[in-house]
PDB file of N, CA and C in Angstrom:
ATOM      1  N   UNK A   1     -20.481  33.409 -57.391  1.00  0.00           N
ATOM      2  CA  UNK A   1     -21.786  34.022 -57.520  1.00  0.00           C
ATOM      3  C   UNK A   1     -22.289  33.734 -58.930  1.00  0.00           C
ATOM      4  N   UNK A   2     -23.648  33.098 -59.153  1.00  0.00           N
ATOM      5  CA  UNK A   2     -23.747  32.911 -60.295  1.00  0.00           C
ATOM      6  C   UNK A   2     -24.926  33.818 -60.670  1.00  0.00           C
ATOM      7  N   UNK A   3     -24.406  34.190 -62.044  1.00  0.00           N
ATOM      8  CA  UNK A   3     -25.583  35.143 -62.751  1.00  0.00           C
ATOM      9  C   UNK A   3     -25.505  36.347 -61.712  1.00  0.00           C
ATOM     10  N   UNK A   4     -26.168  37.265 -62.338  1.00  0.00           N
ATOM     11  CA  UNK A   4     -26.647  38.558 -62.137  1.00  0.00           C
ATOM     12  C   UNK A   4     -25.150  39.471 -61.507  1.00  0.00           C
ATOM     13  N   UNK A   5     -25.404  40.709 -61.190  1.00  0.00           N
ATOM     14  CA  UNK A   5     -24.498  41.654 -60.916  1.00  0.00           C
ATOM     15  C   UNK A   5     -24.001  41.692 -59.784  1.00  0.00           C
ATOM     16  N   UNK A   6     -23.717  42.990 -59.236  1.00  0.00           N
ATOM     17  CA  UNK A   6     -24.071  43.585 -57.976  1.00  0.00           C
ATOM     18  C   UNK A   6     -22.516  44.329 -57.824  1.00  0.00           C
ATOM     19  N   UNK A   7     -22.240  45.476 -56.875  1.00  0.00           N
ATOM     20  CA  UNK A   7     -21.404  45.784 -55.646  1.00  0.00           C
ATOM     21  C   UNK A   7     -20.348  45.083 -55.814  1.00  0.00           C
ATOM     22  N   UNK A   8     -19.517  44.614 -56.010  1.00  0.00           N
ATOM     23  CA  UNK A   8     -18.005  43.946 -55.559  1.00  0.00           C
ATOM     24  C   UNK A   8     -16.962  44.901 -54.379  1.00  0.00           C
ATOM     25  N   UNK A   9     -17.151  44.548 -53.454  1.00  0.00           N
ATOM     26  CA  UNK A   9     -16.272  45.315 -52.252  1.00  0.00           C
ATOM     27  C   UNK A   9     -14.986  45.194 -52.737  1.00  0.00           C
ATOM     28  N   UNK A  10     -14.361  45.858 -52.066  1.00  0.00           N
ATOM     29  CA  UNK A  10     -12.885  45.880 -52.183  1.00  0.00           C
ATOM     30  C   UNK A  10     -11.949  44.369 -51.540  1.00  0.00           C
ATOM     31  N   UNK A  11     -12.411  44.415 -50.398  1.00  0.00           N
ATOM     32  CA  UNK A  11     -12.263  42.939 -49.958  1.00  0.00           C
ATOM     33  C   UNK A  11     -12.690  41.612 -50.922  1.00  0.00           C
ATOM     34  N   UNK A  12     -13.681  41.682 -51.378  1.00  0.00           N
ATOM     35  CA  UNK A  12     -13.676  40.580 -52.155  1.00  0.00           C
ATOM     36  C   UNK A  12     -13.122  40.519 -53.773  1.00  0.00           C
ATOM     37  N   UNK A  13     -12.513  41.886 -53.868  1.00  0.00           N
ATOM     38  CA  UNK A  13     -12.538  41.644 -55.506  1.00  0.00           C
ATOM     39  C   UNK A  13     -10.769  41.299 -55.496  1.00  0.00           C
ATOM     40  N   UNK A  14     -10.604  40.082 -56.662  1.00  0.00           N
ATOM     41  CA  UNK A  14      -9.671  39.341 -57.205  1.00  0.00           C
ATOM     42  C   UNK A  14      -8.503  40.125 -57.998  1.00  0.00           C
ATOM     43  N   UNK A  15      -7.593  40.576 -57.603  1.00  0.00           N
ATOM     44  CA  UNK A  15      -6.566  41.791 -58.951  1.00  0.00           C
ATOM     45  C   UNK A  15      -6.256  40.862 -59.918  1.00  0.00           C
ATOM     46  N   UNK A  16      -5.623  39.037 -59.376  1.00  0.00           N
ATOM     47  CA  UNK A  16      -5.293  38.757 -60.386  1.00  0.00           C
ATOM     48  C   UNK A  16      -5.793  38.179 -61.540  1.00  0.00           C
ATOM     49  N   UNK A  17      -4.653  38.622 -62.698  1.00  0.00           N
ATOM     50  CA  UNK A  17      -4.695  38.947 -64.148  1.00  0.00           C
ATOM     51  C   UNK A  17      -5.733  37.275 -64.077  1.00  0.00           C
ATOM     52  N   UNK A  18      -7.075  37.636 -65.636  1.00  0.00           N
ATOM     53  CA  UNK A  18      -7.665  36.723 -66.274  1.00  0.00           C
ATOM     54  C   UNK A  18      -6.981  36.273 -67.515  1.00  0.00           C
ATOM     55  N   UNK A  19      -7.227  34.692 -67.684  1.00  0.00           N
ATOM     56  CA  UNK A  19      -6.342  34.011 -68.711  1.00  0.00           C
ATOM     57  C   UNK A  19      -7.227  34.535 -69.934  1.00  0.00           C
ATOM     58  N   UNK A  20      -7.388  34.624 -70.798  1.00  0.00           N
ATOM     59  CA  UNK A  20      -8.178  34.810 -71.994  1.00  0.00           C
ATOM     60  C   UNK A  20      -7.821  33.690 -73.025  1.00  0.00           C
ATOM     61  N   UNK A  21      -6.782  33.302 -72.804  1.00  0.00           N
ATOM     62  CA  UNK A  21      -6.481  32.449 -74.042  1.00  0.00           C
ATOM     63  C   UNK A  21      -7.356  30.818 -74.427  1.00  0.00           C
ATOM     64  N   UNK A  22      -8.634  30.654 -73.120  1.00  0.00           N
ATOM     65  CA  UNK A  22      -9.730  29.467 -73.885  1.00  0.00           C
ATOM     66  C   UNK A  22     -10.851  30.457 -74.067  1.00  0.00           C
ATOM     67  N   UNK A  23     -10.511  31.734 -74.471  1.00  0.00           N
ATOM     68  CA  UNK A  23     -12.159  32.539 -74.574  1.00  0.00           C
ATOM     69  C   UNK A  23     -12.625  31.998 -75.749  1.00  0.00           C
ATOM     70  N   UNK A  24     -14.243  31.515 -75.673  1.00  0.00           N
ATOM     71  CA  UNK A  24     -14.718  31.277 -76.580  1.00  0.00           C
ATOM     72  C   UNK A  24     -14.729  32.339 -77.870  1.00  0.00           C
ATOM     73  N   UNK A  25     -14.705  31.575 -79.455  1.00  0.00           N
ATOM     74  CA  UNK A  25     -14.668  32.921 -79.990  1.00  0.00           C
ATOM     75  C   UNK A  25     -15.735  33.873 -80.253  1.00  0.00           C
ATOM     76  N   UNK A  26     -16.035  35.064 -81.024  1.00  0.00           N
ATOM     77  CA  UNK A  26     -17.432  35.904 -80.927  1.00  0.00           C
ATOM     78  C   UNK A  26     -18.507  35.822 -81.596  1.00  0.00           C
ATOM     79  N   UNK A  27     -19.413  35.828 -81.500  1.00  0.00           N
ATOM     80  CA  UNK A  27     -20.595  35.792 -82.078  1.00  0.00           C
ATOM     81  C   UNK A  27     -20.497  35.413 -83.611  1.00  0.00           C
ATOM     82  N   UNK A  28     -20.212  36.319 -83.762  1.00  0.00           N
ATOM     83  CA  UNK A  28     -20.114  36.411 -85.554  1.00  0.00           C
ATOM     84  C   UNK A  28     -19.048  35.643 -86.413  1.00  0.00           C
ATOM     85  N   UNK A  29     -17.923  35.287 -85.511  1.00  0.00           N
ATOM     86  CA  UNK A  29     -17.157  34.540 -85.861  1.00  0.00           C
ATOM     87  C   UNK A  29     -17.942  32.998 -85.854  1.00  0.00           C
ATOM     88  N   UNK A  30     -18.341  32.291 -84.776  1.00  0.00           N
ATOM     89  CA  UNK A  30     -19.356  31.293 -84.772  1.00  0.00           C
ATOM     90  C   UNK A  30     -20.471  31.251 -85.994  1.00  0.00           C
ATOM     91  N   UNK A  31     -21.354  32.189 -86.102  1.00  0.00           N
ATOM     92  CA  UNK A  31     -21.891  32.593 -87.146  1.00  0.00           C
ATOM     93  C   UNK A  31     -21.391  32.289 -88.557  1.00  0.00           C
ATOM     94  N   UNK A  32     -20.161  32.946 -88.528  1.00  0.00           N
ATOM     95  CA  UNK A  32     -19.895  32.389 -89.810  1.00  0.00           C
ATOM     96  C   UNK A  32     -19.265  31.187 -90.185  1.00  0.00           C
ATOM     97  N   UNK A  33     -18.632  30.664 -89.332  1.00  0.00           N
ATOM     98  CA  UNK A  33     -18.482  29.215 -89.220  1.00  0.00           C
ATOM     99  C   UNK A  33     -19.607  28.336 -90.075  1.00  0.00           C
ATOM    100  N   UNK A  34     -20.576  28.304 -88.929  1.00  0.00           N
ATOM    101  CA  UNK A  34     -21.727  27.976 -88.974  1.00  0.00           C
ATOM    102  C   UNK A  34     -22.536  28.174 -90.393  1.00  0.00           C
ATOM    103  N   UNK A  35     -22.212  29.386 -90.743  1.00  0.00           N
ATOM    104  CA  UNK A  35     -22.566  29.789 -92.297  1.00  0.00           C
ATOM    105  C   UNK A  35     -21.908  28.881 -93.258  1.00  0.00           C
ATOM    106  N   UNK A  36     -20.429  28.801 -92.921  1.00  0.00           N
ATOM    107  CA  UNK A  36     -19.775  27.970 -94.074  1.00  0.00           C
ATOM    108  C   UNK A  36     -19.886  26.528 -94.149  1.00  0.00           C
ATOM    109  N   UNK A  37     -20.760  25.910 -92.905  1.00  0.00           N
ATOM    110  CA  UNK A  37     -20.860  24.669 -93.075  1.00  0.00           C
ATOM    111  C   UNK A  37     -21.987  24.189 -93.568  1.00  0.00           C
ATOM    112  N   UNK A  38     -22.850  24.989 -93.361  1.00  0.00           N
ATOM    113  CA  UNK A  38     -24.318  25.250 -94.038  1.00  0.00           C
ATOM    114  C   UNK A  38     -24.151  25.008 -95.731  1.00  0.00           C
ATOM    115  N   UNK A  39     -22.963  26.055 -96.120  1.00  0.00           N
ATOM    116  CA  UNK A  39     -23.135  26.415 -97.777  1.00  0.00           C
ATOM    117  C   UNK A  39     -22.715  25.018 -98.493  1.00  0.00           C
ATOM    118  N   UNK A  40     -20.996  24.536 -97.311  1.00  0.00           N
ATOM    119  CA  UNK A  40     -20.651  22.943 -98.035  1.00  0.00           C
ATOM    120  C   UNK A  40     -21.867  21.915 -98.123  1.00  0.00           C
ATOM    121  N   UNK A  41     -22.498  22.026 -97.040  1.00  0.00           N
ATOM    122  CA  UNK A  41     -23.295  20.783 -97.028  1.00  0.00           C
ATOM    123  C   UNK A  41     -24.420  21.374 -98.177  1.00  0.00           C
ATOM    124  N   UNK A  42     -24.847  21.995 -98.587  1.00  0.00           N
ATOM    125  CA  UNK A  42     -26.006  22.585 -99.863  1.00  0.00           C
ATOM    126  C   UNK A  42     -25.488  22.426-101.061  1.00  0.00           C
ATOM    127  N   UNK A  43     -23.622  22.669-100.819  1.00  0.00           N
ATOM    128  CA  UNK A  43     -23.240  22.721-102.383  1.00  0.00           C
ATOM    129  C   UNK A  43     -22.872  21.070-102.812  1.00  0.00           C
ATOM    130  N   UNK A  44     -23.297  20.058-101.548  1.00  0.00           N
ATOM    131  CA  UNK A  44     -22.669  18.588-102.057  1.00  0.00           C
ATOM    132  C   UNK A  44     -23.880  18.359-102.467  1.00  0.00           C
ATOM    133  N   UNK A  45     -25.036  18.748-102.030  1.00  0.00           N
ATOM    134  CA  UNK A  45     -26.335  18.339-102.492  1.00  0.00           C
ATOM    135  C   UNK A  45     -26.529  18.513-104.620  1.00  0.00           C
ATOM    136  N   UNK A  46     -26.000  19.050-105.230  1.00  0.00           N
ATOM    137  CA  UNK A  46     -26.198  19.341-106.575  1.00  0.00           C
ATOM    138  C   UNK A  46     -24.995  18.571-107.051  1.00  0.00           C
ATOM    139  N   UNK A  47     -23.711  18.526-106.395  1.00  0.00           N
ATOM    140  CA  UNK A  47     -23.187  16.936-107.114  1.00  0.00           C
ATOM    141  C   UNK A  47     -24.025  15.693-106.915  1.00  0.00           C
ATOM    142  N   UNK A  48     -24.418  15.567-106.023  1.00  0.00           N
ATOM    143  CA  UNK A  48     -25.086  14.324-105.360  1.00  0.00           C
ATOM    144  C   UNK A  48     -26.503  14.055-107.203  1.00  0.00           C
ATOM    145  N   UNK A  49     -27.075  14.621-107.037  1.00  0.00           N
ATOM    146  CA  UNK A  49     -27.916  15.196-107.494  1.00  0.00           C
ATOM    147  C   UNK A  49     -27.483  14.583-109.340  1.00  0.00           C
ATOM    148  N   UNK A  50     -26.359  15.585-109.832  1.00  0.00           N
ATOM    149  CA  UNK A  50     -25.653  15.463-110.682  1.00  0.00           C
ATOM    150  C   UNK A  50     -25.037  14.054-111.095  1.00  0.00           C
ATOM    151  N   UNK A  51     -24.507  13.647-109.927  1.00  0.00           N
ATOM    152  CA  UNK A  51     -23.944  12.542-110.301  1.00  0.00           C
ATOM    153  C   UNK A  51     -25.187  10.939-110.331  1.00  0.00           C
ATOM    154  N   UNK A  52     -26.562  11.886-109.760  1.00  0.00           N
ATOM    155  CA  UNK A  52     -27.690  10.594-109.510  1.00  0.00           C
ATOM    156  C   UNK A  52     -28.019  10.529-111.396  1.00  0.00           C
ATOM    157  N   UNK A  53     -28.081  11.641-111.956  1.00  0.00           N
ATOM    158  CA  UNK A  53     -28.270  12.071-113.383  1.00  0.00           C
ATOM    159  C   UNK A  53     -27.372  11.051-114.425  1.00  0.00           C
ATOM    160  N   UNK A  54     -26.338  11.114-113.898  1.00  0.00           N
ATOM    161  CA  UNK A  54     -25.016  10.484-114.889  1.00  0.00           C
ATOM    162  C   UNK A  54     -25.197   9.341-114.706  1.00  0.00           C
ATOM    163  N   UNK A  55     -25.234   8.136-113.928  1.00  0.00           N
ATOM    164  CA  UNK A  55     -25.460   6.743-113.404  1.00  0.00           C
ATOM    165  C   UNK A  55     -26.880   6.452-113.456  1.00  0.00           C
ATOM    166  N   UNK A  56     -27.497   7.011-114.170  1.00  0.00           N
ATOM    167  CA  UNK A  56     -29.066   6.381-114.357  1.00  0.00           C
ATOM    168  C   UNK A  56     -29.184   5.222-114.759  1.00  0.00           C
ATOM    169  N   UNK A  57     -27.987   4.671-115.469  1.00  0.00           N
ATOM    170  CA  UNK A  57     -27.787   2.824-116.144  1.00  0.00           C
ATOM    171  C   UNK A  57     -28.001   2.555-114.900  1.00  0.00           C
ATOM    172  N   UNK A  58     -26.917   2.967-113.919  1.00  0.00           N
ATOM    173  CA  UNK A  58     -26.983   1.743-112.992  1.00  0.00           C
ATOM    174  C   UNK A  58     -28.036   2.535-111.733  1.00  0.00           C
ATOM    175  N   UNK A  59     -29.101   1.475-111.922  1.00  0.00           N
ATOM    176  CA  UNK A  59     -30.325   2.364-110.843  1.00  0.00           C
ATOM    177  C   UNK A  59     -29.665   1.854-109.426  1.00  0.00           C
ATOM    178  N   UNK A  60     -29.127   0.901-108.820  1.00  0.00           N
ATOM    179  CA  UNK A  60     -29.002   1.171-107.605  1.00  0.00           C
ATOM    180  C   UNK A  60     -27.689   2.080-107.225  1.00  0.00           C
ATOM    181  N   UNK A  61     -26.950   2.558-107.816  1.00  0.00           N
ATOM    182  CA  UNK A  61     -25.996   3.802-107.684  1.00  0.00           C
ATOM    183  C   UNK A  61     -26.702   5.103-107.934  1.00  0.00           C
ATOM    184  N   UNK A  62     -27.311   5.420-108.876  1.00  0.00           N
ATOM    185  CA  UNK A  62     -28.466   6.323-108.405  1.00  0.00           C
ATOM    186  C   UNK A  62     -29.551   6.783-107.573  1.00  0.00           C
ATOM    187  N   UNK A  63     -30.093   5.611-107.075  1.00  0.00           N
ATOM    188  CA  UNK A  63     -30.933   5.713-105.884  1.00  0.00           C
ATOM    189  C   UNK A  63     -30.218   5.792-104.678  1.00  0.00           C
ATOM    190  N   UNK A  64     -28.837   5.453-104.837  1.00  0.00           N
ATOM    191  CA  UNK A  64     -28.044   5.640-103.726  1.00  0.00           C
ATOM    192  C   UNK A  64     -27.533   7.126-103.851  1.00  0.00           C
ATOM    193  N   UNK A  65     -27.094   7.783-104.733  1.00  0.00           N
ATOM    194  CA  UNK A  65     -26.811   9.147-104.636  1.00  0.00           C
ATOM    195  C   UNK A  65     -27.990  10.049-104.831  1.00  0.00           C
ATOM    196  N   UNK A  66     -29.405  10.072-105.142  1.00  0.00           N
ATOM    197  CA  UNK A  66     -30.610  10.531-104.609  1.00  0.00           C
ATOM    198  C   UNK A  66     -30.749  10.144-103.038  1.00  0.00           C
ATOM    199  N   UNK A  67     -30.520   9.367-102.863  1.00  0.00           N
ATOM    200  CA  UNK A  67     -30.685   8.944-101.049  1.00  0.00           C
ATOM    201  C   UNK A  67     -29.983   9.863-100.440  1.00  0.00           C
ATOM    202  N   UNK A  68     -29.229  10.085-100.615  1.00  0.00           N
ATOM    203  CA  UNK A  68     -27.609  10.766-100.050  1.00  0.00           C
ATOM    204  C   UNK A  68     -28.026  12.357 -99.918  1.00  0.00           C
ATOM    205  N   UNK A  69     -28.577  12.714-101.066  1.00  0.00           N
ATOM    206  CA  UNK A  69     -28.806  14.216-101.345  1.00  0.00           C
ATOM    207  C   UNK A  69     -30.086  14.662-101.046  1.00  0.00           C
ATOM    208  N   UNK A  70     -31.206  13.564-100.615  1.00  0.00           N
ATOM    209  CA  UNK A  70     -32.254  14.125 -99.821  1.00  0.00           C
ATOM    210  C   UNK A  70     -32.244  14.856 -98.376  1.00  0.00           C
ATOM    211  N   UNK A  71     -31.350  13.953 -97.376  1.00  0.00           N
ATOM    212  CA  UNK A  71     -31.262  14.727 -95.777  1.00  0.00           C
ATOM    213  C   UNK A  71     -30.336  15.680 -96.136  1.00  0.00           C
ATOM    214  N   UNK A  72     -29.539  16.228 -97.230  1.00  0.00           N
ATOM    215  CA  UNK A  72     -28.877  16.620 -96.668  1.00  0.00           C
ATOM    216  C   UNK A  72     -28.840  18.291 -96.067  1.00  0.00           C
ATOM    217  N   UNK A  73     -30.755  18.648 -96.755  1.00  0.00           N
ATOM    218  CA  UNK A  73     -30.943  20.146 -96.340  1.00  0.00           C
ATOM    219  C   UNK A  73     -31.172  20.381 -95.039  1.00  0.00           C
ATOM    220  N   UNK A  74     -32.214  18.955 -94.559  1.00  0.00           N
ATOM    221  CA  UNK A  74     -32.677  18.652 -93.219  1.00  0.00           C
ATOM    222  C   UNK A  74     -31.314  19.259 -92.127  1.00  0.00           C
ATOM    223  N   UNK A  75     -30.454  17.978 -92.791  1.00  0.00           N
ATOM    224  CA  UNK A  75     -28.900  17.869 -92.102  1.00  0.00           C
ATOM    225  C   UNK A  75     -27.861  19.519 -91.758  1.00  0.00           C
ATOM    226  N   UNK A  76     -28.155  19.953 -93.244  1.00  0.00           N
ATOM    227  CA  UNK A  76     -27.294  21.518 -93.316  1.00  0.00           C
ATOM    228  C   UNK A  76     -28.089  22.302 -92.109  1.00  0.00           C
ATOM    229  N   UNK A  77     -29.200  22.686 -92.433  1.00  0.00           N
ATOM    230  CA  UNK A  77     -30.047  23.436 -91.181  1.00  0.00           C
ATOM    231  C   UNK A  77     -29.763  22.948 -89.515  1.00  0.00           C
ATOM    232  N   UNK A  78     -29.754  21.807 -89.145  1.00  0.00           N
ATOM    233  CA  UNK A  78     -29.647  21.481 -88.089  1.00  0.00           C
ATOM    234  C   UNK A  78     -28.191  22.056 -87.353  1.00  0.00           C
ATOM    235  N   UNK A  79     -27.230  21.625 -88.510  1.00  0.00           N
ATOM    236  CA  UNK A  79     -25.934  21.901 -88.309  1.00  0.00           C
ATOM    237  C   UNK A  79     -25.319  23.683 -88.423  1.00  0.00           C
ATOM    238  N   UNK A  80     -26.401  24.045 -89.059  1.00  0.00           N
ATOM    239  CA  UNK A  80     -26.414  25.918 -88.716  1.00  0.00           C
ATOM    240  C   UNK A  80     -26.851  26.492 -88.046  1.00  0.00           C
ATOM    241  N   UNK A  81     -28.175  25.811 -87.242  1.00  0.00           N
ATOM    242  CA  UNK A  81     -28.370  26.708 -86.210  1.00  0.00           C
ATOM    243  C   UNK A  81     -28.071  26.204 -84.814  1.00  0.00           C
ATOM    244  N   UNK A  82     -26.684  24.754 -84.783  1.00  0.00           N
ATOM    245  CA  UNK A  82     -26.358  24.609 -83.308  1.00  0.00           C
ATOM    246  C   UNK A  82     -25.322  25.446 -83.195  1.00  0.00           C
ATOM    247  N   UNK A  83     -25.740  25.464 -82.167  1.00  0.00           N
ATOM    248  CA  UNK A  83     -24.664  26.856 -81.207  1.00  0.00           C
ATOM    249  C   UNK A  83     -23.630  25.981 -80.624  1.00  0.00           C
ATOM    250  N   UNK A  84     -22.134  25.818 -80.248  1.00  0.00           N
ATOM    251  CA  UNK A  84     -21.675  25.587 -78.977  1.00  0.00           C
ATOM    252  C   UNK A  84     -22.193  25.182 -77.857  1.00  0.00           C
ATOM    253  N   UNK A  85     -22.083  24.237 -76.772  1.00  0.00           N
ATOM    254  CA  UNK A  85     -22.688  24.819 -75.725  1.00  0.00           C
ATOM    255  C   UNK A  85     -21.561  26.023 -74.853  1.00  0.00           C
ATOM    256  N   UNK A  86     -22.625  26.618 -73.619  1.00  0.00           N
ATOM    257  CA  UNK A  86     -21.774  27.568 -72.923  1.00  0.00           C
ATOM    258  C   UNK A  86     -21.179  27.251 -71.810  1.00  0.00           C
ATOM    259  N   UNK A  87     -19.618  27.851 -71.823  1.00  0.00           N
ATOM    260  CA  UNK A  87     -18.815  27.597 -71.158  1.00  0.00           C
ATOM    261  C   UNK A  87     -19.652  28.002 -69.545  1.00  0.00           C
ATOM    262  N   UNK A  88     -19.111  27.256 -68.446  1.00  0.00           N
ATOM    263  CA  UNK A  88     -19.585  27.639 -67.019  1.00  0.00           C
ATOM    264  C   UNK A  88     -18.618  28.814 -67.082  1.00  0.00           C
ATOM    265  N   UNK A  89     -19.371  29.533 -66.105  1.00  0.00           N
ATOM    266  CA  UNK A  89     -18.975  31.239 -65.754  1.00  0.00           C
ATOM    267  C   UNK A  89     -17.659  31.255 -64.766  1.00  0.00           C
ATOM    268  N   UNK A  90     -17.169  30.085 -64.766  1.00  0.00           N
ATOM    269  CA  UNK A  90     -15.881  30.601 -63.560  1.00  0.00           C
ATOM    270  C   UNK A  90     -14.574  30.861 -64.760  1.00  0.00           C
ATOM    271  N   UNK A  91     -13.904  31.696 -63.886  1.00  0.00           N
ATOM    272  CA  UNK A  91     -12.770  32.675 -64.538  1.00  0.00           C
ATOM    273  C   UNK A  91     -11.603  31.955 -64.149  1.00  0.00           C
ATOM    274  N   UNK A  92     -10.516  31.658 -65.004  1.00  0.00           N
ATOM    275  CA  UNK A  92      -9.444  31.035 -65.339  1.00  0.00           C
ATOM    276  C   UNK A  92      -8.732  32.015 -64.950  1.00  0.00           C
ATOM    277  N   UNK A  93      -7.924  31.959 -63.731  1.00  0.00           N
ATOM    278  CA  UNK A  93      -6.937  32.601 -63.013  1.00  0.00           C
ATOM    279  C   UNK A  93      -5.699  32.067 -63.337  1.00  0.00           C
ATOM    280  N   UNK A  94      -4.399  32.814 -62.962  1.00  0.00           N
ATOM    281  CA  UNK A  94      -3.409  32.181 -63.508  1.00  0.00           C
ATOM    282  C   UNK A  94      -2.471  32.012 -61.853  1.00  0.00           C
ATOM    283  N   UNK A  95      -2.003  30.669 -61.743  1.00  0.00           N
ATOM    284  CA  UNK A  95      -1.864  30.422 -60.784  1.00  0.00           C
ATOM    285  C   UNK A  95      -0.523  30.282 -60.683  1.00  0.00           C
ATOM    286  N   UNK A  96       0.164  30.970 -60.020  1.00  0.00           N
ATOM    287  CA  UNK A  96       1.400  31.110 -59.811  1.00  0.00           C
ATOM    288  C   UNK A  96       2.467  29.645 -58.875  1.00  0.00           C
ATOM    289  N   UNK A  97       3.142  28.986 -59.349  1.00  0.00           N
ATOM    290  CA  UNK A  97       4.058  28.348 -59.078  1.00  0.00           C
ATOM    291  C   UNK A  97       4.491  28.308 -57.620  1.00  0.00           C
ATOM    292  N   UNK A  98       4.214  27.617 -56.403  1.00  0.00           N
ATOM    293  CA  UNK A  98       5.035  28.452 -55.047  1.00  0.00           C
ATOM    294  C   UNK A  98       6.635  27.686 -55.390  1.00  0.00           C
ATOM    295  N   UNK A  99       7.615  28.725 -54.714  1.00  0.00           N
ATOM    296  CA  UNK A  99       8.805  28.326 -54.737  1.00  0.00           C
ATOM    297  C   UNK A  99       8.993  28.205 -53.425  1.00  0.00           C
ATOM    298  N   UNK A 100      10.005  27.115 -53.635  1.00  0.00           N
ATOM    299  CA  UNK A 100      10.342  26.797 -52.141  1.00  0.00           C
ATOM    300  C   UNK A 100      11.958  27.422 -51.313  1.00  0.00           C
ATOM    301  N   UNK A 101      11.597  28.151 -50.225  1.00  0.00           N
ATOM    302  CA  UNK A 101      12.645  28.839 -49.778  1.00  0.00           C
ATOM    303  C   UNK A 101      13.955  27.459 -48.794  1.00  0.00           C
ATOM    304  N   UNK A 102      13.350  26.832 -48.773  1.00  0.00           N
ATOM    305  CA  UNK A 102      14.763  25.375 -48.183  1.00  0.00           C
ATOM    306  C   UNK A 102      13.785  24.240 -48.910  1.00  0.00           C
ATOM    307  N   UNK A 103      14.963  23.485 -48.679  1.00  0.00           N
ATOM    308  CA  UNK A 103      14.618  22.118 -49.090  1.00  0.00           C
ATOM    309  C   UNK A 103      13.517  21.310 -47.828  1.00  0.00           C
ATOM    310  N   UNK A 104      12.361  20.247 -48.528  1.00  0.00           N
ATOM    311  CA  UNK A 104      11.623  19.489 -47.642  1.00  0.00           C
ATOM    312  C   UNK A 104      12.492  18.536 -46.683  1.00  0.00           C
ATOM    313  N   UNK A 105      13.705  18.171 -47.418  1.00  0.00           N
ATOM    314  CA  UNK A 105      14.131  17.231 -46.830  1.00  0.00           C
ATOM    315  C   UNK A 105      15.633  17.985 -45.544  1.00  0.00           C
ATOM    316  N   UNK A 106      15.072  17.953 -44.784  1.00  0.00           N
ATOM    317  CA  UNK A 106      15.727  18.183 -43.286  1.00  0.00           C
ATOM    318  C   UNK A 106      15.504  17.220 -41.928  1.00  0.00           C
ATOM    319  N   UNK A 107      16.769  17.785 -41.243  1.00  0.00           N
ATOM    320  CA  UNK A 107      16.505  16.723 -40.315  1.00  0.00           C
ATOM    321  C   UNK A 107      15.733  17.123 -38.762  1.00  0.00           C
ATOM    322  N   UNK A 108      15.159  16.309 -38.219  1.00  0.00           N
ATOM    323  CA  UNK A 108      14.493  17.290 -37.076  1.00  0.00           C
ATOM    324  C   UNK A 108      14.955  16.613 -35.723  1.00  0.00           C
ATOM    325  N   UNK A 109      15.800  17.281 -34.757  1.00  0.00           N
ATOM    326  CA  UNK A 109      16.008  16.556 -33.946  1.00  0.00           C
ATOM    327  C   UNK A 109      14.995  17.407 -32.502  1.00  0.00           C
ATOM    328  N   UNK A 110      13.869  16.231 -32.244  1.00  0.00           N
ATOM    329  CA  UNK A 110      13.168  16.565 -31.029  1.00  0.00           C
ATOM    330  C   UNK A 110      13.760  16.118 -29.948  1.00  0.00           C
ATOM    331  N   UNK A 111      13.733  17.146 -28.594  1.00  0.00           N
ATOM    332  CA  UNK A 111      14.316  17.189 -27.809  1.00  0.00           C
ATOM    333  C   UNK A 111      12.958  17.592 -26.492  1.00  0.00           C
ATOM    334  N   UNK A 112      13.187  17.546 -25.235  1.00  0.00           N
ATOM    335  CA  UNK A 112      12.472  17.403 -24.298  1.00  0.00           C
ATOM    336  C   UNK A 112      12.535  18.897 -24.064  1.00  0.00           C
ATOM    337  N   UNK A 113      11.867  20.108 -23.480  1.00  0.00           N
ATOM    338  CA  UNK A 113      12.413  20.958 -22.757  1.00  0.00           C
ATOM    339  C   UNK A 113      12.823  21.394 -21.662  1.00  0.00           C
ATOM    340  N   UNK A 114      12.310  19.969 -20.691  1.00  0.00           N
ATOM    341  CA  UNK A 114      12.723  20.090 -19.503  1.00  0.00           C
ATOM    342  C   UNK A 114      14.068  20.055 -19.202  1.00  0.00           C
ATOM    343  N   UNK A 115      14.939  19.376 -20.470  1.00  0.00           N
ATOM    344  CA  UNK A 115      16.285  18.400 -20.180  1.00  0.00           C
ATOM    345  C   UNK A 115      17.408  19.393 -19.964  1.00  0.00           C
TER     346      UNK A 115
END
């Protein structure tokens, strides 16, 4: 059933145990992820920056580390506000092993019943 609520009868509802262990993690945990990759990518921007300052002799190493440190606010933002995508809604059951009570390999001797 996808989306929305409803009723679960007794007949249809599942006892067994849910796996939890690929649960995505929570909100805020993502969030801050997301926060800390934001701050690296802002804080390379002022070496970038720094180091365009120091190499001013050599202008094409400078214009190359000004190049570098222009996208990279564009870049930080993009990369803070993607989300994950979301997992599909089916539930990870844990599926039990069947054991086998004889072996497959037997012999079958067919016989007529009239005989």
């Amino acid at each position: 059933m996808a989306g929305g609520g409803g009723v679960v009868k007794g007949s249809e509802r599942d006892d067994t145990p849910v796996l939890i262990t690929e649960a995505e993690p929570s909100y805020d945990e993502q969030f801050a992820a997301r926060k800390r990759k934001y701050m690296i990518m802002m804080g390379l921007r002022l070496p970038c920056l720094l180091l365009a300052g120091l190499t001013y002799q050599i202008p094409w190493l400078a214009l190359g580390f000004v190049a570098l440190s222009v996208p990279l606010p564009w870049a930080a933002v993009l990369i803070a506000n993607d989300r994950p995508p979301r997992k599909s809604e089916q539930v990870n059951r844990y599926q039990r092993e069947a054991k086998a009570i004889e072996s497959t390999d037997r012999q079958v001797i067919d016989s007529d019943p009239r005989e």
